[in-house]
C-alpha atoms as a PDB file:
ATOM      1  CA  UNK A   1      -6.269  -2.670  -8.761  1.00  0.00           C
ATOM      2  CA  UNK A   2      -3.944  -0.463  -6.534  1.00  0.00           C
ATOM      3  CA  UNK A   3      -4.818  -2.316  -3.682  1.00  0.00           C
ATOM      4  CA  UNK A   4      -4.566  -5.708  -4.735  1.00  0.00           C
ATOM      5  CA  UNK A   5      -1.105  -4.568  -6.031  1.00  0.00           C
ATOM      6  CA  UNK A   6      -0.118  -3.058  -2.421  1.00  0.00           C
ATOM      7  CA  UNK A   7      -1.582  -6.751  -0.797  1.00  0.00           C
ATOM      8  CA  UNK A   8       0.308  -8.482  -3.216  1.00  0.00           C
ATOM      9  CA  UNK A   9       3.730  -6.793  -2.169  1.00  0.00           C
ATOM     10  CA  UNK A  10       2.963  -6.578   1.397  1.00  0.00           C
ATOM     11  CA  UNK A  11       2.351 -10.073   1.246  1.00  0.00           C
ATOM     12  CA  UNK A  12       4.963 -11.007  -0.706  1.00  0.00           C
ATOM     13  CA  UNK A  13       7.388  -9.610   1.434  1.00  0.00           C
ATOM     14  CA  UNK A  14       5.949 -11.226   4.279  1.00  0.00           C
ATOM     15  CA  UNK A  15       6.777 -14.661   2.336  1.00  0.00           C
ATOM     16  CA  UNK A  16      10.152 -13.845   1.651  1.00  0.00           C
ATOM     17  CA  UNK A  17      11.309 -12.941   4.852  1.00  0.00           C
ATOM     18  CA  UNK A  18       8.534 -15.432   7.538  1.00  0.00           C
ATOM     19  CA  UNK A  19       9.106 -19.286   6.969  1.00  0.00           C
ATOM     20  CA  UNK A  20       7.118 -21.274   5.614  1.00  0.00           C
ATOM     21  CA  UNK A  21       7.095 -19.367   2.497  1.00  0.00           C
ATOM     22  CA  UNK A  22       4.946 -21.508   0.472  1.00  0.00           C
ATOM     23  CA  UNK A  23       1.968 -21.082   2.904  1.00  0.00           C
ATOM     24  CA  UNK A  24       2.325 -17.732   3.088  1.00  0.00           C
ATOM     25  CA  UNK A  25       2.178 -16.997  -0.343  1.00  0.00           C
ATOM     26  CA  UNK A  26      -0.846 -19.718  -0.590  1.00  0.00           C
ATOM     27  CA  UNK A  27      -2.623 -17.277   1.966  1.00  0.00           C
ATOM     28  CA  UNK A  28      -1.507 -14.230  -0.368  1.00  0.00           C
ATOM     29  CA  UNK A  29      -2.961 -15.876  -3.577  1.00  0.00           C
ATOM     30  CA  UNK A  30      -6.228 -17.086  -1.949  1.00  0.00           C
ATOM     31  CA  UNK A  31      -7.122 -13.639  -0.151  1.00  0.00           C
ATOM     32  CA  UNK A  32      -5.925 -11.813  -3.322  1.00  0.00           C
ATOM     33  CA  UNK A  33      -8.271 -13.655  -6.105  1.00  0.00           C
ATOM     34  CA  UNK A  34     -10.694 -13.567  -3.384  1.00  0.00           C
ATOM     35  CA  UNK A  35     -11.299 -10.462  -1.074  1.00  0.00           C
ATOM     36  CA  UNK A  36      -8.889  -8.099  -3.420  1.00  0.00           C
ATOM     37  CA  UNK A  37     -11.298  -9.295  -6.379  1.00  0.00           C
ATOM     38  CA  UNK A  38     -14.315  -8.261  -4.816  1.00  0.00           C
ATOM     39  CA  UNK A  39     -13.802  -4.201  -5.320  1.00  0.00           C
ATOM     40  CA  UNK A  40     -12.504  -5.183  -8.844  1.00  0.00           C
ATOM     41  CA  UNK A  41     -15.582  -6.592  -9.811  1.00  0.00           C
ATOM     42  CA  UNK A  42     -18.303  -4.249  -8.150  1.00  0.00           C
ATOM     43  CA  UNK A  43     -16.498  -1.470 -10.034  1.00  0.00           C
ATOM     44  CA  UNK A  44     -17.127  -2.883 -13.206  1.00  0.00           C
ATOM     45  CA  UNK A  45     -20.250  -4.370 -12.889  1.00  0.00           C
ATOM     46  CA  UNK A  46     -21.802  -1.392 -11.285  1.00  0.00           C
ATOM     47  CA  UNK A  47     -20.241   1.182 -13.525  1.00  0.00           C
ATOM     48  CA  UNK A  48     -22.066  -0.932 -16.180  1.00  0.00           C
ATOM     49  CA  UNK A  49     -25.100  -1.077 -14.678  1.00  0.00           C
ATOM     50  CA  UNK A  50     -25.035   3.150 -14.112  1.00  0.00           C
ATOM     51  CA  UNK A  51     -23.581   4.390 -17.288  1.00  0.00           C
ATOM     52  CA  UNK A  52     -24.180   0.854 -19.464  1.00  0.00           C
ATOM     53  CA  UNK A  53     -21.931   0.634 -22.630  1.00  0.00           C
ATOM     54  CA  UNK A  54     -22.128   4.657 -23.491  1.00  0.00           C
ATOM     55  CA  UNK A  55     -19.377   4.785 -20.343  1.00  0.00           C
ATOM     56  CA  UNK A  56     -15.873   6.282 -21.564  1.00  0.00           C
ATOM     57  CA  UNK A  57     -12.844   3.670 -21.476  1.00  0.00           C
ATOM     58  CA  UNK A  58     -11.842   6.472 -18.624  1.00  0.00           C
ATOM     59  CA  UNK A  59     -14.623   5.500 -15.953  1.00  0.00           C
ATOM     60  CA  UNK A  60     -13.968   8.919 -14.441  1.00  0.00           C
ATOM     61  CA  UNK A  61     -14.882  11.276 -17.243  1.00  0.00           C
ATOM     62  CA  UNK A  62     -18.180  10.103 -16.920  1.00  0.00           C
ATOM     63  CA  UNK A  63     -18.731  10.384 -13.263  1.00  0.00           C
ATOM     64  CA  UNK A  64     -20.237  13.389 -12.637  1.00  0.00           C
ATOM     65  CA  UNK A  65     -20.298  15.007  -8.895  1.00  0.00           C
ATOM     66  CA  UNK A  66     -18.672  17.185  -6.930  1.00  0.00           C
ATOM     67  CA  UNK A  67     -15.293  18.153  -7.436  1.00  0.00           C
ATOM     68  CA  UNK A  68     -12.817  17.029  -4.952  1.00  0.00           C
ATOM     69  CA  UNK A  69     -14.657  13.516  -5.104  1.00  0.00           C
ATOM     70  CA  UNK A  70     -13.035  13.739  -9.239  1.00  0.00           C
ATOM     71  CA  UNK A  71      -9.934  14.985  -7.654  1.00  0.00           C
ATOM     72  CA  UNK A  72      -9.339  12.564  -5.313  1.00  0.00           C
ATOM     73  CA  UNK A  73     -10.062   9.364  -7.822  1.00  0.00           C
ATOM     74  CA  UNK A  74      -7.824  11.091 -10.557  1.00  0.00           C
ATOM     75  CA  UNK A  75      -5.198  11.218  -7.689  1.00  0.00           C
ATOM     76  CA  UNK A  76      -5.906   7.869  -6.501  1.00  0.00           C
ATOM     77  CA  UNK A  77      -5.466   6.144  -9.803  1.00  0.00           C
ATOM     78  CA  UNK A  78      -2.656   8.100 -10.624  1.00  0.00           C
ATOM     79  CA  UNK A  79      -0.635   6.912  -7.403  1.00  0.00           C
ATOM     80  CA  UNK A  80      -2.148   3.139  -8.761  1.00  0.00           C
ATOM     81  CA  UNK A  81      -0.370   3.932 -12.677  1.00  0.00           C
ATOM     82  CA  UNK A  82       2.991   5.076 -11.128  1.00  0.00           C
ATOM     83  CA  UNK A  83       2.753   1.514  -8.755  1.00  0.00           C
ATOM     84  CA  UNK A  84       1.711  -0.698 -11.439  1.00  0.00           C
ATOM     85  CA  UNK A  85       4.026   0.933 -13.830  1.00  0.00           C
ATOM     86  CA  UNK A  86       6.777   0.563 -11.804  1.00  0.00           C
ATOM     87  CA  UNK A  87       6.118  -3.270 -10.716  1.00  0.00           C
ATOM     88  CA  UNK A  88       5.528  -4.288 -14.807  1.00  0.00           C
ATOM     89  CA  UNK A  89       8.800  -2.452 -15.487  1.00  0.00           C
ATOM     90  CA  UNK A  90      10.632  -4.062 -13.023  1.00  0.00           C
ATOM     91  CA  UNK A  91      11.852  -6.871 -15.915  1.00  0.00           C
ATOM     92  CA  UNK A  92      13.022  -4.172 -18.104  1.00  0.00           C
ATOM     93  CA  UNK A  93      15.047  -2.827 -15.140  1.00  0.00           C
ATOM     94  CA  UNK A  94      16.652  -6.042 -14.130  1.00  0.00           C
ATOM     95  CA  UNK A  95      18.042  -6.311 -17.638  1.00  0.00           C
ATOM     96  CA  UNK A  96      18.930  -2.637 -17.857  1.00  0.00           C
ATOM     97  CA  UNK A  97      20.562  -2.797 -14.834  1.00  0.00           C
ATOM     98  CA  UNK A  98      22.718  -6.047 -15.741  1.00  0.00           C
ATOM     99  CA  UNK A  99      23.374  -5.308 -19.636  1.00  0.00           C
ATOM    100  CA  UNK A 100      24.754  -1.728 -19.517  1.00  0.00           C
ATOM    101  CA  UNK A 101      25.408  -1.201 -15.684  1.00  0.00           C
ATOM    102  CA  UNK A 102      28.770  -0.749 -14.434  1.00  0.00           C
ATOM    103  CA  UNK A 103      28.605  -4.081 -11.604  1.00  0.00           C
ATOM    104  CA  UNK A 104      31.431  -2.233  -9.375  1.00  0.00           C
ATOM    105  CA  UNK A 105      30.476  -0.577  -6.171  1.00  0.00           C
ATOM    106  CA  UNK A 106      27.697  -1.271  -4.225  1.00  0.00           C
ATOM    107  CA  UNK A 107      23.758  -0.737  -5.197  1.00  0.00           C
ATOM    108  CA  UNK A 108      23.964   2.897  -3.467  1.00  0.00           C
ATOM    109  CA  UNK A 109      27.555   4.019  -5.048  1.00  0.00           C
ATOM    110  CA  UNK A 110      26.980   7.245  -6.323  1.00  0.00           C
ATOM    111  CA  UNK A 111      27.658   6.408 -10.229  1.00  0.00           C
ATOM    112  CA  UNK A 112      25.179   3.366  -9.951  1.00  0.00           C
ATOM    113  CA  UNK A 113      22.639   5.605  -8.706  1.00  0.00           C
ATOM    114  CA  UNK A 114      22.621   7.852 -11.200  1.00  0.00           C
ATOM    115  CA  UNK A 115      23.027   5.618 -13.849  1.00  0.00           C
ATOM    116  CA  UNK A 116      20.184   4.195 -12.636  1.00  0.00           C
ATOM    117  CA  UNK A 117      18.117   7.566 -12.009  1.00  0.00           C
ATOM    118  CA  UNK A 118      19.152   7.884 -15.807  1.00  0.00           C
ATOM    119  CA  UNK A 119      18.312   5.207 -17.731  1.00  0.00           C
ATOM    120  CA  UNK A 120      14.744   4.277 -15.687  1.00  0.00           C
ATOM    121  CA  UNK A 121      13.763   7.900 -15.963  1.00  0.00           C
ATOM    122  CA  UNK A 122      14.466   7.896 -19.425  1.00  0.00           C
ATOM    123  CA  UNK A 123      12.397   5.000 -20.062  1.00  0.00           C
ATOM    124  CA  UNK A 124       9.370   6.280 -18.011  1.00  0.00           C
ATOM    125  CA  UNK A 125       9.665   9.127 -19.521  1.00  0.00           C
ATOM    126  CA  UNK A 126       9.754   7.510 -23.096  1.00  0.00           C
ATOM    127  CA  UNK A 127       6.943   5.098 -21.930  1.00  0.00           C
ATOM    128  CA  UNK A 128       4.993   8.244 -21.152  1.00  0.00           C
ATOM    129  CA  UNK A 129       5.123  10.252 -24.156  1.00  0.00           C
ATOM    130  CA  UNK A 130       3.889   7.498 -26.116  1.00  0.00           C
ATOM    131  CA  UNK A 131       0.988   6.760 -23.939  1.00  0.00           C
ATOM    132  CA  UNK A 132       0.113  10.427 -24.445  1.00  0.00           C
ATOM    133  CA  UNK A 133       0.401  10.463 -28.377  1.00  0.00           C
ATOM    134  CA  UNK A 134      -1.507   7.426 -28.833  1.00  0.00           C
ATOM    135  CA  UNK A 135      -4.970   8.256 -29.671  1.00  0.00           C
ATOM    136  CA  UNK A 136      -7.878   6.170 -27.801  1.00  0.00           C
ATOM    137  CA  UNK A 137      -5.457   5.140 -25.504  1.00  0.00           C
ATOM    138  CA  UNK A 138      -8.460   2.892 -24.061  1.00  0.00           C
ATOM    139  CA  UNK A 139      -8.240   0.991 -27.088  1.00  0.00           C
ATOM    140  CA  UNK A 140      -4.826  -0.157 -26.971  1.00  0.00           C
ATOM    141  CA  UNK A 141      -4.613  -1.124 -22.913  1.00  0.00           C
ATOM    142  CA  UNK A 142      -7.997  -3.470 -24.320  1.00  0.00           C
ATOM    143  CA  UNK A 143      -5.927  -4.895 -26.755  1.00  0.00           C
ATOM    144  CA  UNK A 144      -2.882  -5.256 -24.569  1.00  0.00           C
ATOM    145  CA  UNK A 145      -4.934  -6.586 -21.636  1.00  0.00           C
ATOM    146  CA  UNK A 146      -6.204  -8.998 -23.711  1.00  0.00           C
ATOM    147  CA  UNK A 147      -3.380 -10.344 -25.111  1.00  0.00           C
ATOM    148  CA  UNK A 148      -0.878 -10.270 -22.118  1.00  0.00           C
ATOM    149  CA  UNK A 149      -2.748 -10.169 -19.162  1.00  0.00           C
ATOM    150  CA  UNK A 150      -5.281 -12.866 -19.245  1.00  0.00           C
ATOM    151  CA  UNK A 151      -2.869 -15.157 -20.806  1.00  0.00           C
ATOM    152  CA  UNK A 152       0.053 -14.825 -18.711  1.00  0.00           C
ATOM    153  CA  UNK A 153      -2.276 -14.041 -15.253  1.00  0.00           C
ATOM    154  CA  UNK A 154      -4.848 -16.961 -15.754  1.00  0.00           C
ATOM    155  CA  UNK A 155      -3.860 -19.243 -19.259  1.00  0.00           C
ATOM    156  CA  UNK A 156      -0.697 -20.150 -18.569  1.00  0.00           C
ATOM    157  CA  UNK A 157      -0.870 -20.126 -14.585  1.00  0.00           C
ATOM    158  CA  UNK A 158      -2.964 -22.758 -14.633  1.00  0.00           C
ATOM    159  CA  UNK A 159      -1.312 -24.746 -17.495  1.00  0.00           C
ATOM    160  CA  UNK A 160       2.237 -24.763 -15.402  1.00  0.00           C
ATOM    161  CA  UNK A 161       0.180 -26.073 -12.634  1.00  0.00           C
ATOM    162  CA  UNK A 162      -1.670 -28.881 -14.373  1.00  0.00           C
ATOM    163  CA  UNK A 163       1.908 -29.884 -16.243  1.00  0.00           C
ATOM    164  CA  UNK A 164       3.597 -29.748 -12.300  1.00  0.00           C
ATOM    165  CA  UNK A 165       0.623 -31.263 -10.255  1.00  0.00           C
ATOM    166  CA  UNK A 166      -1.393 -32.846 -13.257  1.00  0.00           C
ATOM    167  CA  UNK A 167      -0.850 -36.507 -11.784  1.00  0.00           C
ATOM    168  CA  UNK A 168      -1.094 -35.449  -8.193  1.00  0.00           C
ATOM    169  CA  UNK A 169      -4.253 -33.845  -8.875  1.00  0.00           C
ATOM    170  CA  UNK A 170      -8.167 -34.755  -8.566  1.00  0.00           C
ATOM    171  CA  UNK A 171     -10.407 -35.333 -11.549  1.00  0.00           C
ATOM    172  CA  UNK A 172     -12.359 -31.861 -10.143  1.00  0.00           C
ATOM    173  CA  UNK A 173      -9.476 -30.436  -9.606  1.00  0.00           C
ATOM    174  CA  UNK A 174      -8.121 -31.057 -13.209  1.00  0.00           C
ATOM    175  CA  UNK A 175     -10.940 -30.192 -14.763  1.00  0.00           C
ATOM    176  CA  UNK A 176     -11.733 -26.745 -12.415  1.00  0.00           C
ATOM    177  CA  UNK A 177      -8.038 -25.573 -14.181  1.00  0.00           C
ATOM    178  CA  UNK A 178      -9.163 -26.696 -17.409  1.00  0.00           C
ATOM    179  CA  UNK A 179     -11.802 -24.568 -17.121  1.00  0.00           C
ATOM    180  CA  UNK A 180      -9.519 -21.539 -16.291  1.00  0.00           C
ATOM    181  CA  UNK A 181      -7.597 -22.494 -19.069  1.00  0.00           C
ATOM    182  CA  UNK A 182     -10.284 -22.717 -21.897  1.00  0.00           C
ATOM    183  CA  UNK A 183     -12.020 -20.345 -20.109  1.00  0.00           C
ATOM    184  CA  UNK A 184      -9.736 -17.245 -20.195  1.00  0.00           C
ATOM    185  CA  UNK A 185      -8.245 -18.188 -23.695  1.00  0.00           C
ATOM    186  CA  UNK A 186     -11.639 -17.830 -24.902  1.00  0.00           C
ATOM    187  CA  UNK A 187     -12.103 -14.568 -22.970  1.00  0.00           C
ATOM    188  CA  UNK A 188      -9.264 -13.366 -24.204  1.00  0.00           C
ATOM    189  CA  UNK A 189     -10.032 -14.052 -27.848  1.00  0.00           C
ATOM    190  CA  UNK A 190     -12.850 -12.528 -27.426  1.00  0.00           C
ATOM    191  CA  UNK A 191     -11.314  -8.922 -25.563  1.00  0.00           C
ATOM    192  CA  UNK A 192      -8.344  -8.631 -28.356  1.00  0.00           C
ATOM    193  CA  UNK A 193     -11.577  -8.885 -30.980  1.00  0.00           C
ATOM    194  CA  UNK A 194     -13.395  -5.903 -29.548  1.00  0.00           C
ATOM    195  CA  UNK A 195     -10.515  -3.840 -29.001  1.00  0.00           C
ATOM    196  CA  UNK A 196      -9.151  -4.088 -32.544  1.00  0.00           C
ATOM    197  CA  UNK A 197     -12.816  -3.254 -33.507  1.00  0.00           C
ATOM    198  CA  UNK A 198     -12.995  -0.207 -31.132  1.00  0.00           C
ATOM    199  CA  UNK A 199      -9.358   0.926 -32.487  1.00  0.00           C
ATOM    200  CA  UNK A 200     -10.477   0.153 -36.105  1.00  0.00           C
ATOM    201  CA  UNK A 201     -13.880   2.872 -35.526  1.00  0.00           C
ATOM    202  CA  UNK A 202     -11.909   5.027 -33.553  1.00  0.00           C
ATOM    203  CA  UNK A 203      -9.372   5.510 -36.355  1.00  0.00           C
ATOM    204  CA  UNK A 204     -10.945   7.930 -38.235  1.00  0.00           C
ATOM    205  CA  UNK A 205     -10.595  10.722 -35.695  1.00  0.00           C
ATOM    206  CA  UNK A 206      -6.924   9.626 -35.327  1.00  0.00           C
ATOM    207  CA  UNK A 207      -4.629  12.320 -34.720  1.00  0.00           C
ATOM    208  CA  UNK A 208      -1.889  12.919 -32.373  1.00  0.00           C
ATOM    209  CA  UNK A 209      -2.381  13.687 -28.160  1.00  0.00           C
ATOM    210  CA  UNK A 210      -6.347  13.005 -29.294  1.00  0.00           C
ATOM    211  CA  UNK A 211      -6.507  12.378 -25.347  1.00  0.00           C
ATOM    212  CA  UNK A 212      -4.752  15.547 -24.109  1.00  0.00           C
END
């Protein structure tokens, strides 16, 4: 996912500063659910096929090799959390930012700095420590996943589109975001199901840092 993120920014840069924006973005969207999916899905469906459904919600801890290879994946999606985390927090910022921040001096003065150092660190920091003391931390990104990502990524993509374009668009086209639409809201049904059923097994060996 780290490099679909890095594509997405790179490209969404690009769009933002090259006219025309709107084709440039079209091009960012269309190699991103394309050649950025690819790695996405051979991950999954080959970790599947190698370790089947006995695989930890922590691909790595199953992988078993030499050592730097573990080193250098732990590293890897460790760079990918602090990214992702960073670009999903970015709201929360923005509203940090405008409902307790000074607004005098520039973005580098040195009291809107640290105020900023501050009050992101601190909620990283808090963000962290309860990622830690959740048990079957697995569980709960499942659950979240399924109820914010597919959704807002795929269910409601699609439904903006058909209620902007729905007149301008083709019967196949219509009924291709349909499908999305149906589609993922089923899938993500079914996802929030099995996590609450993983979290509900997994709860009797609940106990605090069970991941440490």
């Amino acid at each position: 996912m780290c490099h679909q993120i890095t594509l997405c920014d790179s490209y969404t840069l690009q769009a933002t500063i090259r006219p025309p924006v709107v084709k440039n973005m079209e091009k960012a969207l269309w190699f991103q659910f394309t050649v950025g999916s690819l790695p996405l899905y051979a991950v999954t469906f080959m970790g599947y096929w190698a370790y089947g459904s006995s695989t930890s919600s922590y691909l790595l801890n199953s992988v078993h090799g030499p050592a730097w290879i573990k080193v250098v994946a732990n590293l890897s999606a460790f760079l990918q959390t602090v990214i992702a985390l960073h670009i999903f927090a970015s709201p929360m910022y923005e509203y940090l930012d405008t409902r307790f921040g000074s607004g005098h001096g520039g973005p580098f003065a040195i009291h809107n700095v640290v105020f900023r150092v501050g009050v992101r660190g601190g909620y990283l920091t808090v963000n962290t420590l309860v990622a830690a003391m959740l048990p079957f931390l697995g569980d709960f990104m499942s659950l979240t996943g399924a109820l914010s990502t597919f959704p807002l990524t795929f269910v409601l993509a699609n439904h903006m589109y058909l209620m902007v374009k729905g007149p301008k668009l083709s019967a196949f086209q219509k009924g291709w975001h349909w499908l999305n639409v149906v589609g993922f809201s089923l899938l993500s049904v079914t996802a929030a199901a099995a996590a609450l059923r993983l979290i509900i097994l997994d709860s009797s060996t609940y106990h605090l840092f069970a991941d440490m």
